[in-house]
PDB file of N, CA and C in Angstrom:
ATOM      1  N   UNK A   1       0.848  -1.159   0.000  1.00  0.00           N
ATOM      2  CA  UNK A   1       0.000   0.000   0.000  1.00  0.00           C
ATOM      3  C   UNK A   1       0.901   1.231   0.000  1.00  0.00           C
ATOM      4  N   UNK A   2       0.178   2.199  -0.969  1.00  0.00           N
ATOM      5  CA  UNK A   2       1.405   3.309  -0.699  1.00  0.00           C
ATOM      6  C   UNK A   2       0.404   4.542  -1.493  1.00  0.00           C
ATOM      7  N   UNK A   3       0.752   5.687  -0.023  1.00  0.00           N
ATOM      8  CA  UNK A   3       0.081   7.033  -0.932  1.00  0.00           C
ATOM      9  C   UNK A   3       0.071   7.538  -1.966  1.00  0.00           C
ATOM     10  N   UNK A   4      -0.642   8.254  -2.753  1.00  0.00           N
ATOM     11  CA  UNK A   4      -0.343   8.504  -4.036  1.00  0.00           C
ATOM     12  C   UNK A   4      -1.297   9.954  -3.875  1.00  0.00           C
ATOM     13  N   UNK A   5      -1.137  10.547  -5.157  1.00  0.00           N
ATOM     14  CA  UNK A   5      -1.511  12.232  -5.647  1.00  0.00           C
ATOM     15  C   UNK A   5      -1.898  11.915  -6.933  1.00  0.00           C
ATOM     16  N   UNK A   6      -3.420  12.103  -6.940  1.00  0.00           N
ATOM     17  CA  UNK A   6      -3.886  12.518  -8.545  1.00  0.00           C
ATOM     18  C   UNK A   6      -3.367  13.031  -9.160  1.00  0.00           C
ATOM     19  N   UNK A   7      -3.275  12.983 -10.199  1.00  0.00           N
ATOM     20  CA  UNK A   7      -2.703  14.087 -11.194  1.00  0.00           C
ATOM     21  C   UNK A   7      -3.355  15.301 -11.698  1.00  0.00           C
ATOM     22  N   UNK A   8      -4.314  14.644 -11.503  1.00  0.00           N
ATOM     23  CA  UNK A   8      -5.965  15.703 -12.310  1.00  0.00           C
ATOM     24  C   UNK A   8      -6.316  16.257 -10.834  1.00  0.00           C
ATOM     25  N   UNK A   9      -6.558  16.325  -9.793  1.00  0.00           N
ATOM     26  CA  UNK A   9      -7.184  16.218  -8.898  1.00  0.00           C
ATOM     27  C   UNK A   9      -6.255  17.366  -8.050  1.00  0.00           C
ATOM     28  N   UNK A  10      -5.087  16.616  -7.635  1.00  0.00           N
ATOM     29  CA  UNK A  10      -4.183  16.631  -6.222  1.00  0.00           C
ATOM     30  C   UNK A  10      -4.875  16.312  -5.216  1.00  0.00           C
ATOM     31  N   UNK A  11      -5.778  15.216  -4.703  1.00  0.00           N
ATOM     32  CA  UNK A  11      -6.387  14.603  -4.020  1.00  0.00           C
ATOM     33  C   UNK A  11      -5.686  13.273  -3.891  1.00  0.00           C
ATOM     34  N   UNK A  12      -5.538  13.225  -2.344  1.00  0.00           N
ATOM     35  CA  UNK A  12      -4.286  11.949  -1.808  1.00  0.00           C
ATOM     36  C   UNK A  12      -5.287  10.738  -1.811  1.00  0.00           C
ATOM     37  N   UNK A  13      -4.256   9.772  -2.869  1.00  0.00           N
ATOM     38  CA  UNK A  13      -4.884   8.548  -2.844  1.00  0.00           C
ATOM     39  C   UNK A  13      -4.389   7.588  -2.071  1.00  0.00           C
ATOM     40  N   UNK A  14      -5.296   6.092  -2.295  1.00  0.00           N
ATOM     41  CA  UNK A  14      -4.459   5.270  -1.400  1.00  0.00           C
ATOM     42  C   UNK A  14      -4.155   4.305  -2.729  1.00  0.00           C
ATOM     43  N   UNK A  15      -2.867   3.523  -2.722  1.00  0.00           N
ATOM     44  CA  UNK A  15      -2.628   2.722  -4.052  1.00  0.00           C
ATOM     45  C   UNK A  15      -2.079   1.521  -3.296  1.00  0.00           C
ATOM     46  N   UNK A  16      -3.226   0.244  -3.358  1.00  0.00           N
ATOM     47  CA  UNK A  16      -3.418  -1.250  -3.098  1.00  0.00           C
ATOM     48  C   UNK A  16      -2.761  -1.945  -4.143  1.00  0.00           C
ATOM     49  N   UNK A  17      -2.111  -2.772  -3.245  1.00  0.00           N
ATOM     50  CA  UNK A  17      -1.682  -4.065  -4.257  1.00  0.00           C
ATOM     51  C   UNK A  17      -1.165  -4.953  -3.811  1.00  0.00           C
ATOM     52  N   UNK A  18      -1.165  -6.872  -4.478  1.00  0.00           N
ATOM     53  CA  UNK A  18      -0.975  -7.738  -3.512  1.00  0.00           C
ATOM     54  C   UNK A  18       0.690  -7.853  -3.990  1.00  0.00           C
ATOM     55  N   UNK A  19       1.380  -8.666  -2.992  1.00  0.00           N
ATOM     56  CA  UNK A  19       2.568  -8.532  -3.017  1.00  0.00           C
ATOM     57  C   UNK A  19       3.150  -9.409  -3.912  1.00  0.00           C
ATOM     58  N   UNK A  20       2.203 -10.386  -4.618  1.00  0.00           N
ATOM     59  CA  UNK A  20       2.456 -11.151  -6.133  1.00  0.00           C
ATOM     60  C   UNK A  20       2.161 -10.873  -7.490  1.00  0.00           C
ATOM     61  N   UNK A  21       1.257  -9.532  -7.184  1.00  0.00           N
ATOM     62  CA  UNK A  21       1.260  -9.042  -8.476  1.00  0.00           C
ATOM     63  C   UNK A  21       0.933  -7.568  -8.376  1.00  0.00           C
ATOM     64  N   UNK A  22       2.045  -7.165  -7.829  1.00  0.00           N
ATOM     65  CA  UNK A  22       2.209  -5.773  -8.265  1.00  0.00           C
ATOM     66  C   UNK A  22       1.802  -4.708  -8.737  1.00  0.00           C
ATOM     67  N   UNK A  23       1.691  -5.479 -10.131  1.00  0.00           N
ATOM     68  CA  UNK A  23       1.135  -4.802 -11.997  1.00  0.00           C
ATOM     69  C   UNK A  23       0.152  -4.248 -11.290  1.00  0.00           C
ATOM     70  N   UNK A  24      -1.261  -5.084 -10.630  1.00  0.00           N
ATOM     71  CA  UNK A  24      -2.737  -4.734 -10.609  1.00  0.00           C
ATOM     72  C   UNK A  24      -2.495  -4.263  -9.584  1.00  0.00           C
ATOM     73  N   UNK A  25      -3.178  -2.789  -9.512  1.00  0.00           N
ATOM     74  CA  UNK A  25      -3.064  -1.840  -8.578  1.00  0.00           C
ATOM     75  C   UNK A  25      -4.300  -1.477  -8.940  1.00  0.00           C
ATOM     76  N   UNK A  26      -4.921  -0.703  -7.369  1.00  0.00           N
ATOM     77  CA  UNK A  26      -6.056  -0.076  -7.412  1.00  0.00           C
ATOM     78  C   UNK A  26      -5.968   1.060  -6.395  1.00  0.00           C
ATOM     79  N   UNK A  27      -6.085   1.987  -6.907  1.00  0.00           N
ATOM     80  CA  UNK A  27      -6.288   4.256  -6.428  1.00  0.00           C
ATOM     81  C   UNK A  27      -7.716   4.181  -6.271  1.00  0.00           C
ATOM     82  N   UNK A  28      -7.422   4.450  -4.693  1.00  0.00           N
ATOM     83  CA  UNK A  28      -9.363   4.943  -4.290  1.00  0.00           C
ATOM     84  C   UNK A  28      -8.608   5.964  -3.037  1.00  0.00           C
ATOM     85  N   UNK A  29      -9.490   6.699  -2.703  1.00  0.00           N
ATOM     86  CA  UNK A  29      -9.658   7.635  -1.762  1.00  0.00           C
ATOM     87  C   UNK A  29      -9.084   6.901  -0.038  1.00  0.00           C
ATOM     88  N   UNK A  30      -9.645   5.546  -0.121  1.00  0.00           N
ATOM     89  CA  UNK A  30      -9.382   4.874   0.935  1.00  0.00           C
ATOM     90  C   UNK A  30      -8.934   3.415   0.590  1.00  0.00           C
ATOM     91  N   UNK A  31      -8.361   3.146   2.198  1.00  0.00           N
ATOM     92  CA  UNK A  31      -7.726   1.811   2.247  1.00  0.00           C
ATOM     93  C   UNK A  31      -8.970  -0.119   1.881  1.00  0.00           C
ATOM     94  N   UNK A  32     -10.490   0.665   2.628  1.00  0.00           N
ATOM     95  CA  UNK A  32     -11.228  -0.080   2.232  1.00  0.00           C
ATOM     96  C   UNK A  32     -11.628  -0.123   0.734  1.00  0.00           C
ATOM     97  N   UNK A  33     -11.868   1.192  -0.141  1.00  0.00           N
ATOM     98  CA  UNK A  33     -12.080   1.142  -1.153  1.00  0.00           C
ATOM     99  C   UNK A  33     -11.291   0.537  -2.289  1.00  0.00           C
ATOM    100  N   UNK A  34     -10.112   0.692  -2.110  1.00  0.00           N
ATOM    101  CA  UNK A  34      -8.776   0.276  -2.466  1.00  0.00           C
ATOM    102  C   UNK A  34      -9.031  -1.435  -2.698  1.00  0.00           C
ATOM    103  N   UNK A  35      -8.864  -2.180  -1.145  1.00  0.00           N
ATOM    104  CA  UNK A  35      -9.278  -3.093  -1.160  1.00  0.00           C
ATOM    105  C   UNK A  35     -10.338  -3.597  -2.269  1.00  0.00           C
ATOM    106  N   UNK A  36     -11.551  -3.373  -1.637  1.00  0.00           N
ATOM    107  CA  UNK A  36     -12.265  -4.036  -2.188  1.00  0.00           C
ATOM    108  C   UNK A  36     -12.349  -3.644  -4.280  1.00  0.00           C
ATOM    109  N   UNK A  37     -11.412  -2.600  -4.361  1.00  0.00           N
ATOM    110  CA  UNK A  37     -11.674  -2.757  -6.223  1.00  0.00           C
ATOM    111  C   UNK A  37     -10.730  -3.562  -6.441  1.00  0.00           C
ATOM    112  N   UNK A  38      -9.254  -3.636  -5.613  1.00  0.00           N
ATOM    113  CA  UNK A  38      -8.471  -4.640  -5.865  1.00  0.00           C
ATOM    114  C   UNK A  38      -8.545  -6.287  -6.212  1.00  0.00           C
ATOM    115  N   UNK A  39      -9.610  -6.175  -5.111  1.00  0.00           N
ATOM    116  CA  UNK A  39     -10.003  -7.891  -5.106  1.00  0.00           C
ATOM    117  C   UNK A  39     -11.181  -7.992  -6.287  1.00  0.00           C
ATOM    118  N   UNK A  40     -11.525  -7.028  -7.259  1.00  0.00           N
ATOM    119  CA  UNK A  40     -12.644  -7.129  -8.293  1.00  0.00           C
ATOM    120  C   UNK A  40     -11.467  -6.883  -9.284  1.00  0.00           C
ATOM    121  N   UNK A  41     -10.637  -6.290  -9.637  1.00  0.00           N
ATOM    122  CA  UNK A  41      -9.471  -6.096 -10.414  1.00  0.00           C
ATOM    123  C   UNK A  41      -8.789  -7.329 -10.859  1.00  0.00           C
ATOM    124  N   UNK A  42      -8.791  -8.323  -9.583  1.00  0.00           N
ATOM    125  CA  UNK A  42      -7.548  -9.783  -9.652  1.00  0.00           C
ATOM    126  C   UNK A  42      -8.660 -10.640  -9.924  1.00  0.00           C
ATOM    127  N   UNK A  43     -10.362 -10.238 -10.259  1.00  0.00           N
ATOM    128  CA  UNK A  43     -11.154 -11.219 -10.309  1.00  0.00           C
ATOM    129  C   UNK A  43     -11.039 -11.537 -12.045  1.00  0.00           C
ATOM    130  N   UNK A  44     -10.879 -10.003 -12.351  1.00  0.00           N
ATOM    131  CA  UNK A  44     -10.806 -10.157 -13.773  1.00  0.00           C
ATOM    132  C   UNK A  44      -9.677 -10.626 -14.742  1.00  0.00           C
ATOM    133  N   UNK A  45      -8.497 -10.141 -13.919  1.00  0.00           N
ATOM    134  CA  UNK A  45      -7.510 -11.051 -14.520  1.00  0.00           C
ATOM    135  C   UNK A  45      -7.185 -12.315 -14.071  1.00  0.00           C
ATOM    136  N   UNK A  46      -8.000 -13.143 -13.068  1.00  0.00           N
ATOM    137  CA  UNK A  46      -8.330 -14.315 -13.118  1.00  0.00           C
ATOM    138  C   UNK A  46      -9.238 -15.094 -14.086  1.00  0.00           C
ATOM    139  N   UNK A  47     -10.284 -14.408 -14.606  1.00  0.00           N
ATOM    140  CA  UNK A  47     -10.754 -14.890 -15.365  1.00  0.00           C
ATOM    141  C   UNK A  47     -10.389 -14.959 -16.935  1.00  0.00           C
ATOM    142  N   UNK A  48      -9.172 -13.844 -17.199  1.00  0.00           N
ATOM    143  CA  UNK A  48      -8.618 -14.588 -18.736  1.00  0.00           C
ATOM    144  C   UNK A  48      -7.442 -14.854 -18.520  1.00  0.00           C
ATOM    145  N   UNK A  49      -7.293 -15.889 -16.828  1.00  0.00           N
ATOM    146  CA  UNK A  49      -5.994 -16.664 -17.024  1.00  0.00           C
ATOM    147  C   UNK A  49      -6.421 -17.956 -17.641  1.00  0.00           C
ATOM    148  N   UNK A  50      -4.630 -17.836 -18.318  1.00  0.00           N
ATOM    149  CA  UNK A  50      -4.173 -18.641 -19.510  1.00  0.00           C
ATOM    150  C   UNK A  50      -3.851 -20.399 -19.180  1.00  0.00           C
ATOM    151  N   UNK A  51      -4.140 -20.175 -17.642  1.00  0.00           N
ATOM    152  CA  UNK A  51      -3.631 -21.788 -17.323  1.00  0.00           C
ATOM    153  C   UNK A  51      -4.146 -21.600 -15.683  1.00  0.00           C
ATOM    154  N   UNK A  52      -4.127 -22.842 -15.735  1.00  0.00           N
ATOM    155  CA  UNK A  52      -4.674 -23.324 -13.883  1.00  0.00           C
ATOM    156  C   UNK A  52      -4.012 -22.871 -12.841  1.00  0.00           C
ATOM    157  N   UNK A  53      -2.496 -23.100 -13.159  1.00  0.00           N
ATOM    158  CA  UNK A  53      -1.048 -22.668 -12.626  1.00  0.00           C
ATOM    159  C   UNK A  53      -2.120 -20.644 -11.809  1.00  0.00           C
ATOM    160  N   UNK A  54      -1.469 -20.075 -13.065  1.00  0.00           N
ATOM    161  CA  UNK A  54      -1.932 -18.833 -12.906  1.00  0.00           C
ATOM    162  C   UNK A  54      -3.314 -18.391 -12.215  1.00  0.00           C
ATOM    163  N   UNK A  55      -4.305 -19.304 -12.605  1.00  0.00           N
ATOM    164  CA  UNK A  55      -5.515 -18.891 -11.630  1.00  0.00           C
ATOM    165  C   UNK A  55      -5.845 -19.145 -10.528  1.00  0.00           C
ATOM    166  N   UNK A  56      -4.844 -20.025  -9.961  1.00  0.00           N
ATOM    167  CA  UNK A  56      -4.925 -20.675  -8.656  1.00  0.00           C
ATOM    168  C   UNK A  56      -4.015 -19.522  -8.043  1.00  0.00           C
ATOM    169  N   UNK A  57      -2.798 -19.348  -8.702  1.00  0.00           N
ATOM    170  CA  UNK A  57      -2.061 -18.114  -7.738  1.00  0.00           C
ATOM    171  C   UNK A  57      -2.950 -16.592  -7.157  1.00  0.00           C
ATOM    172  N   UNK A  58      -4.123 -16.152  -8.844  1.00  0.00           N
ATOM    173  CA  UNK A  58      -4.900 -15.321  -8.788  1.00  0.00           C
ATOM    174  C   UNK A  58      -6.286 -15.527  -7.581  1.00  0.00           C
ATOM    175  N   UNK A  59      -6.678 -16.806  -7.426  1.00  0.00           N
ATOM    176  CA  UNK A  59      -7.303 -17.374  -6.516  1.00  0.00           C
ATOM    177  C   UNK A  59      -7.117 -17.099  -4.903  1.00  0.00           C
ATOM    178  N   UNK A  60      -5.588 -17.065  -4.995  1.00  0.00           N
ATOM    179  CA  UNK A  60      -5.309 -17.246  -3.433  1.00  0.00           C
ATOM    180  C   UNK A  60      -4.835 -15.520  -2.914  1.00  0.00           C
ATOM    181  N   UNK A  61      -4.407 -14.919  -3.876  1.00  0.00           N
ATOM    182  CA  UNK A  61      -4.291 -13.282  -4.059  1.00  0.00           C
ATOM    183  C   UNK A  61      -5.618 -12.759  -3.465  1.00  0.00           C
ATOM    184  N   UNK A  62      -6.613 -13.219  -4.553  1.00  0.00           N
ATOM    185  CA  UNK A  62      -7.553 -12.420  -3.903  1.00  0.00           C
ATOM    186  C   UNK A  62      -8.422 -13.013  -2.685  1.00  0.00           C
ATOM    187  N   UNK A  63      -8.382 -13.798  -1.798  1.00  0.00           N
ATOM    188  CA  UNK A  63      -8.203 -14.751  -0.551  1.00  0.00           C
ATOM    189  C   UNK A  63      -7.555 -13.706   0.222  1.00  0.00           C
ATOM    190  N   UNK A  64      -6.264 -13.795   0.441  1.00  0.00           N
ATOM    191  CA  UNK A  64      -5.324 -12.707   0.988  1.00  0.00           C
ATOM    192  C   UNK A  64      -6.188 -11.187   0.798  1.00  0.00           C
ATOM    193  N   UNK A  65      -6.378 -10.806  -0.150  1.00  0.00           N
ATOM    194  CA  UNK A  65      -6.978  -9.326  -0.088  1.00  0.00           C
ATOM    195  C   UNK A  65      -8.427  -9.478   0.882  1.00  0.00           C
ATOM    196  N   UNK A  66      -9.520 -10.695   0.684  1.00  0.00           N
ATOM    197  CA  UNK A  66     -10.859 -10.446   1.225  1.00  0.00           C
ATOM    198  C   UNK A  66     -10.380 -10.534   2.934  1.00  0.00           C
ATOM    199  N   UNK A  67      -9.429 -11.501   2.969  1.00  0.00           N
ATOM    200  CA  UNK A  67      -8.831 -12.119   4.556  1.00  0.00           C
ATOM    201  C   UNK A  67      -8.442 -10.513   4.752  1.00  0.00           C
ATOM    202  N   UNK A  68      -8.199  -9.623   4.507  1.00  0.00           N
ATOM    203  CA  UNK A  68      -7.553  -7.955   4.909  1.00  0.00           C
ATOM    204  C   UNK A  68      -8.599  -7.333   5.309  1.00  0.00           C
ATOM    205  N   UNK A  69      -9.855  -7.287   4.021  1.00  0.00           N
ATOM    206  CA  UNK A  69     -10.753  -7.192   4.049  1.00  0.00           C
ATOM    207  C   UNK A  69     -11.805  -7.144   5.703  1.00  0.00           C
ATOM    208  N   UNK A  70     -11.864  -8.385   5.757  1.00  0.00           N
ATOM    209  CA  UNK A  70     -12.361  -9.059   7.008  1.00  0.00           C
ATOM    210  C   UNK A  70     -11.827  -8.792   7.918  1.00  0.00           C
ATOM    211  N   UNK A  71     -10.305  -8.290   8.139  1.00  0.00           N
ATOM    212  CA  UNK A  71      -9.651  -8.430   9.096  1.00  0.00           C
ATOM    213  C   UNK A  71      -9.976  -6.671   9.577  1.00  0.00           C
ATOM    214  N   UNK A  72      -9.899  -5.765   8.536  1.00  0.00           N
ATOM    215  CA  UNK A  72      -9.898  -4.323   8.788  1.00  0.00           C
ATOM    216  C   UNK A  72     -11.222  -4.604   9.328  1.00  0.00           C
ATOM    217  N   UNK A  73     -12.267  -4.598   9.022  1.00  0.00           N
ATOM    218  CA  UNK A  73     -13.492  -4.493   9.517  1.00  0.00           C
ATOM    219  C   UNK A  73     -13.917  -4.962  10.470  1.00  0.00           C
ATOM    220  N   UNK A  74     -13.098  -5.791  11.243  1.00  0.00           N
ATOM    221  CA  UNK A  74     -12.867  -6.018  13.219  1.00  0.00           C
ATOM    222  C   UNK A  74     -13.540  -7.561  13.094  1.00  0.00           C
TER     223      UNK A  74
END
């Protein structure tokens, strides 16, 4: 997770991402919002993975993000 600055805006974002895939990042206002587009973000590039290998890793990514999820929300 790491702050970020619109460009258009200058409104401080928050920028989510799991620690296996980097690439997919998600900028929301907050750490929950963040979250939860993240884990809809890794849903989609789970679904045009190219092999089992890959969707099982994408599988357990977004596991780890809902488990954060659950965990922020007490």
């Amino acid at each position: 997770m790491d702050d970020g600055l619109c460009p258009d805006c200058s409104i401080v974002t928050k920028c989510v991402y799991h620690r296996d895939f980097p690439e997919i990042r998600a900028e929301c206002g907050t750490v929950a919002e963040g979250t939860a587009y993240l884990a809809s973000r890794l849903a989609l590039h789970g679904e045009g993975a190219q092999d089992a290998w890959r969707r099982e890793l994408i599988d357990r990514a977004i596991a780890d993000v809902k488990g954060f999820i659950e965990q922020s929300e007490g």
